[in-house]
Protein backbone atom coordinates (compact mmCIF):
# COMPACT_ATOMS: atom_id res chain seq x y z
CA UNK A 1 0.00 0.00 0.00
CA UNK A 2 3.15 2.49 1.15
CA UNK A 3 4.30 2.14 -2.82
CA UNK A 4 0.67 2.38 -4.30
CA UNK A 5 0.93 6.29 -2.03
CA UNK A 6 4.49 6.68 -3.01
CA UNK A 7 3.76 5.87 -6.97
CA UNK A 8 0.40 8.35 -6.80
CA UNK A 9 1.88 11.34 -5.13
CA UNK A 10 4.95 10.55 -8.09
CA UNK A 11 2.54 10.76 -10.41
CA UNK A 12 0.33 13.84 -9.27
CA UNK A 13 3.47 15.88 -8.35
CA UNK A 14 5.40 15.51 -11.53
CA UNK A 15 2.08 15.84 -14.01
CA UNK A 16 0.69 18.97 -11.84
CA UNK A 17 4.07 20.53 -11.98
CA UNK A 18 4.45 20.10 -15.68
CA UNK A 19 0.76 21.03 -16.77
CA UNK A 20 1.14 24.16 -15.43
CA UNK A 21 4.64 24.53 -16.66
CA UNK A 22 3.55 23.35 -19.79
CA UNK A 23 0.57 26.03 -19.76
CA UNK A 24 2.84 28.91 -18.91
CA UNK A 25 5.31 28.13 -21.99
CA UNK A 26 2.40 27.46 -24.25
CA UNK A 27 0.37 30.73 -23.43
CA UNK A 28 4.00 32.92 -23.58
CA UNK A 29 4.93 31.57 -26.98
CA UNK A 30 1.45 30.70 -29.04
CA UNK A 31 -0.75 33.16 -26.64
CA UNK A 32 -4.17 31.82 -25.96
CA UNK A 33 -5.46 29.97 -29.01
CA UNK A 34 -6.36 26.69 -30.26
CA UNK A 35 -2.69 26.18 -31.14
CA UNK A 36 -1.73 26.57 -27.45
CA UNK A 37 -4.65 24.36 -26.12
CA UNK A 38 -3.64 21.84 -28.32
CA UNK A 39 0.12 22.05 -27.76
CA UNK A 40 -1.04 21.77 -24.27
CA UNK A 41 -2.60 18.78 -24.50
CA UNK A 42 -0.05 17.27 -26.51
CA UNK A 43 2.81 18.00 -23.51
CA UNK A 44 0.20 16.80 -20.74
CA UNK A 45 0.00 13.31 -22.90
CA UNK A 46 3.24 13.46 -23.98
CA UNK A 47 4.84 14.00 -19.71
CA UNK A 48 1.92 11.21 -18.02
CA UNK A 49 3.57 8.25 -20.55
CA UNK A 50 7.10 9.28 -19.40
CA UNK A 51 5.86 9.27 -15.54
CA UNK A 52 4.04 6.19 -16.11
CA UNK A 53 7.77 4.72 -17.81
CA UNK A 54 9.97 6.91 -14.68
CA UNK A 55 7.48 4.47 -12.07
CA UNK A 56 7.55 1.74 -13.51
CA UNK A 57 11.19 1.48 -13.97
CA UNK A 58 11.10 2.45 -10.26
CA UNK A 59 9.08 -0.85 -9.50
CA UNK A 60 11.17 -3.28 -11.50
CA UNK A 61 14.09 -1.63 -9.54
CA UNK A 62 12.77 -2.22 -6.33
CA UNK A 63 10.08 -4.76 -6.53
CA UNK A 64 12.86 -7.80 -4.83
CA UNK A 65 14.00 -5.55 -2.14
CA UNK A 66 12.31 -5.24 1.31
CA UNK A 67 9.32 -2.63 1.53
CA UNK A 68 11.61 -0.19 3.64
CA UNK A 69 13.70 0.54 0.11
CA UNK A 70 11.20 2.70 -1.32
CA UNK A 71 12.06 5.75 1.20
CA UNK A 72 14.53 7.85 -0.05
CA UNK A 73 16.01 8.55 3.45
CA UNK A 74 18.03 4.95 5.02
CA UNK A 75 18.99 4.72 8.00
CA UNK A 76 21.02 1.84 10.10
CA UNK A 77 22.61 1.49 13.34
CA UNK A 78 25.40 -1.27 14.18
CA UNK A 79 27.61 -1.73 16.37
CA UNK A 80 30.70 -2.86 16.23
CA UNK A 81 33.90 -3.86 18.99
CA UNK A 82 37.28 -2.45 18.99
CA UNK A 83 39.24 0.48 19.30
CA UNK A 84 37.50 3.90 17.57
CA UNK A 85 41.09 5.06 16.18
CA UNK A 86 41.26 1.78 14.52
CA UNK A 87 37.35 1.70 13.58
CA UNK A 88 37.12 4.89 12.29
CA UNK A 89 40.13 4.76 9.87
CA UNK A 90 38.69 1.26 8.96
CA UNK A 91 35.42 2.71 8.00
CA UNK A 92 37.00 5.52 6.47
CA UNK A 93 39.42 2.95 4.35
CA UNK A 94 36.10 1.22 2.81
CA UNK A 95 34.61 4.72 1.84
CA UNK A 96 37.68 5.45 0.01
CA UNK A 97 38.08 2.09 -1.88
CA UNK A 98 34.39 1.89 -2.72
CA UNK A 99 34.53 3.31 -6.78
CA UNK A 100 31.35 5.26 -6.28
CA UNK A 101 32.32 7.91 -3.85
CA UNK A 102 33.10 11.35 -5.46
CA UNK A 103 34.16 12.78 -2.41
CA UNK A 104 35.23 12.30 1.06
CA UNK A 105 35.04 14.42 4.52
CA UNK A 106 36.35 12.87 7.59
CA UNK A 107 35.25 15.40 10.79
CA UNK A 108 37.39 13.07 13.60
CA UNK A 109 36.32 15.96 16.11
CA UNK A 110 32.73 15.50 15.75
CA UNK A 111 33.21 11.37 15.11
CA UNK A 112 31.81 11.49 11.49
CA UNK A 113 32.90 10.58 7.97
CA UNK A 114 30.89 12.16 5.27
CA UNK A 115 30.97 11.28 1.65
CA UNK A 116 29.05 12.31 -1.73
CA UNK A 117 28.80 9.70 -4.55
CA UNK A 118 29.48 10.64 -7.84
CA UNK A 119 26.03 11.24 -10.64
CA UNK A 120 24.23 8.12 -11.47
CA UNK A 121 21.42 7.17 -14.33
CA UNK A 122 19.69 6.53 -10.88
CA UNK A 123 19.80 9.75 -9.16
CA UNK A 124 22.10 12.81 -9.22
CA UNK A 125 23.94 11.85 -5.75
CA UNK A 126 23.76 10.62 -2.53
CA UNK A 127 24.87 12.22 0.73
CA UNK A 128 26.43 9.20 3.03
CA UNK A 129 27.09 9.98 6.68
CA UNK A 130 28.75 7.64 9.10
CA UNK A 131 28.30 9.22 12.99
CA UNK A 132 30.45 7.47 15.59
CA UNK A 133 29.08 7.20 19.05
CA UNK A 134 32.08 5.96 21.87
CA UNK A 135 30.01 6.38 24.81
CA UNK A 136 30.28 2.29 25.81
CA UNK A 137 34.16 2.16 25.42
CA UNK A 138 33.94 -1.68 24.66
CA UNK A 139 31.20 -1.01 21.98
CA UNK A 140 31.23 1.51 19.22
CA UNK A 141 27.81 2.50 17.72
CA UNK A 142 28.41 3.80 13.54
CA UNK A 143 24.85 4.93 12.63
CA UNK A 144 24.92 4.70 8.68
CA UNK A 145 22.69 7.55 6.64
CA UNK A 146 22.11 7.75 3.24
CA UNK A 147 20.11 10.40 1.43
CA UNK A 148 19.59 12.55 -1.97
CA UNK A 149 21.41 15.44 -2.18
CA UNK A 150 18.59 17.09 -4.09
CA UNK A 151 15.87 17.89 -1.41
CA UNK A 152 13.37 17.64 -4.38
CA UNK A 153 14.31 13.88 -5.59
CA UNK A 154 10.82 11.63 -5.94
CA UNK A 155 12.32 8.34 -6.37
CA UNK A 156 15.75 6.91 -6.14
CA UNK A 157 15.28 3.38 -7.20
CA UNK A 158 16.63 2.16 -3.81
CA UNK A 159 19.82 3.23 -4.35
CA UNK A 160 19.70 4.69 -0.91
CA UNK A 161 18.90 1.35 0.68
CA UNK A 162 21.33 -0.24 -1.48
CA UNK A 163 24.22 2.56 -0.36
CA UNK A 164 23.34 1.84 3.00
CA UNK A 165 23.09 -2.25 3.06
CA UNK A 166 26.62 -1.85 1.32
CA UNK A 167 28.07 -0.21 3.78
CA UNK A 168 26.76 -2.18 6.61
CA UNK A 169 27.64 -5.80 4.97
CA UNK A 170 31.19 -4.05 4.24
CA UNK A 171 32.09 -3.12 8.08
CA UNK A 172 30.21 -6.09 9.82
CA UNK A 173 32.55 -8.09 7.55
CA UNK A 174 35.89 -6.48 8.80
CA UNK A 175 38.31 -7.48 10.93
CA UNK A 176 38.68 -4.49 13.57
CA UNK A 177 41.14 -5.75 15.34
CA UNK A 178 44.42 -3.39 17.20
């Protein structure tokens, strides 16, 4: 039902937006006339098949993973043993070998790593934040965010629940030891 919502407010968004785009540009260029009703329509038909193609290519991208991938906004928490010197550069050392990280900002004095992968045919980027809480000195908690860097994104075809499943899979399996 949470992807029915997610597919309609797609939908409705991107079609409103355009039609009245569409009307503006019409009206400016061909005033108001049967040409610009017409050329209307024409953009109105011409924007609902590429939403309808932009959804479903969202569905076929997400339809095998877990309901939670359709948010655009992951989140996990894990936590991991060891010392947070030797965590943190660890974490930091899979960041900079993964191949689709544009840039990296480690911020040791507020216990974060931030990075920003590069442009995708699935979204434009992702903002990837790693926050390191060392208040149990035996147990260090890395809470894993990922997120679109364009606050108006729709859909990201669970790229941000892929980014952050990678991530998690990639330090669980590391050796952290001193």
């Amino acid at each position: 039902m949470a992807r029915i919502k997610k597919y309609i407010n797609v939908f409705l968004k991107l079609n409103i937006s355009f039609m009245v785009l569409s009307c503006l540009i019409s009206i400016i260029m061909l005033g108001l006339s049967i040409d610009s009703i017409i050329a209307i329509i024409k953009y109105i038909f011409r924007f609902m098949i590429f939403t309808i193609i932009y959804i479903s290519i969202d569905y076929l991208s997400t339809r095998k993973l877990p309901q939670e991938a359709i948010n655009l906004h992951q989140e996990r928490e894990i936590q991991i043993k060891g010392d947070y010197e030797n965590v943190f550069e660890q974490c930091l050392h899979i960041m900079e070998k993964w191949k689709a990280i544009k840039s990296i900002k480690q911020i040791k004095e507020q216990m974060m790593i931030s990075a920003l992968t590069k442009m995708t045919i699935y979204s434009n980027a992702e903002e990837i934040t790693m926050q390191f809480d060392i208040s149990n000195k035996q147990l260090i908690k890395i809470h894993i965010k990922s997120q679109p860097v364009g606050r108006h994104a729709l859909m990201d075809f669970g790229k941000n629940y892929r980014n952050v499943e990678w991530i998690k899979g990639k330090i669980e399996s590391s050796s952290f030891e001193n």
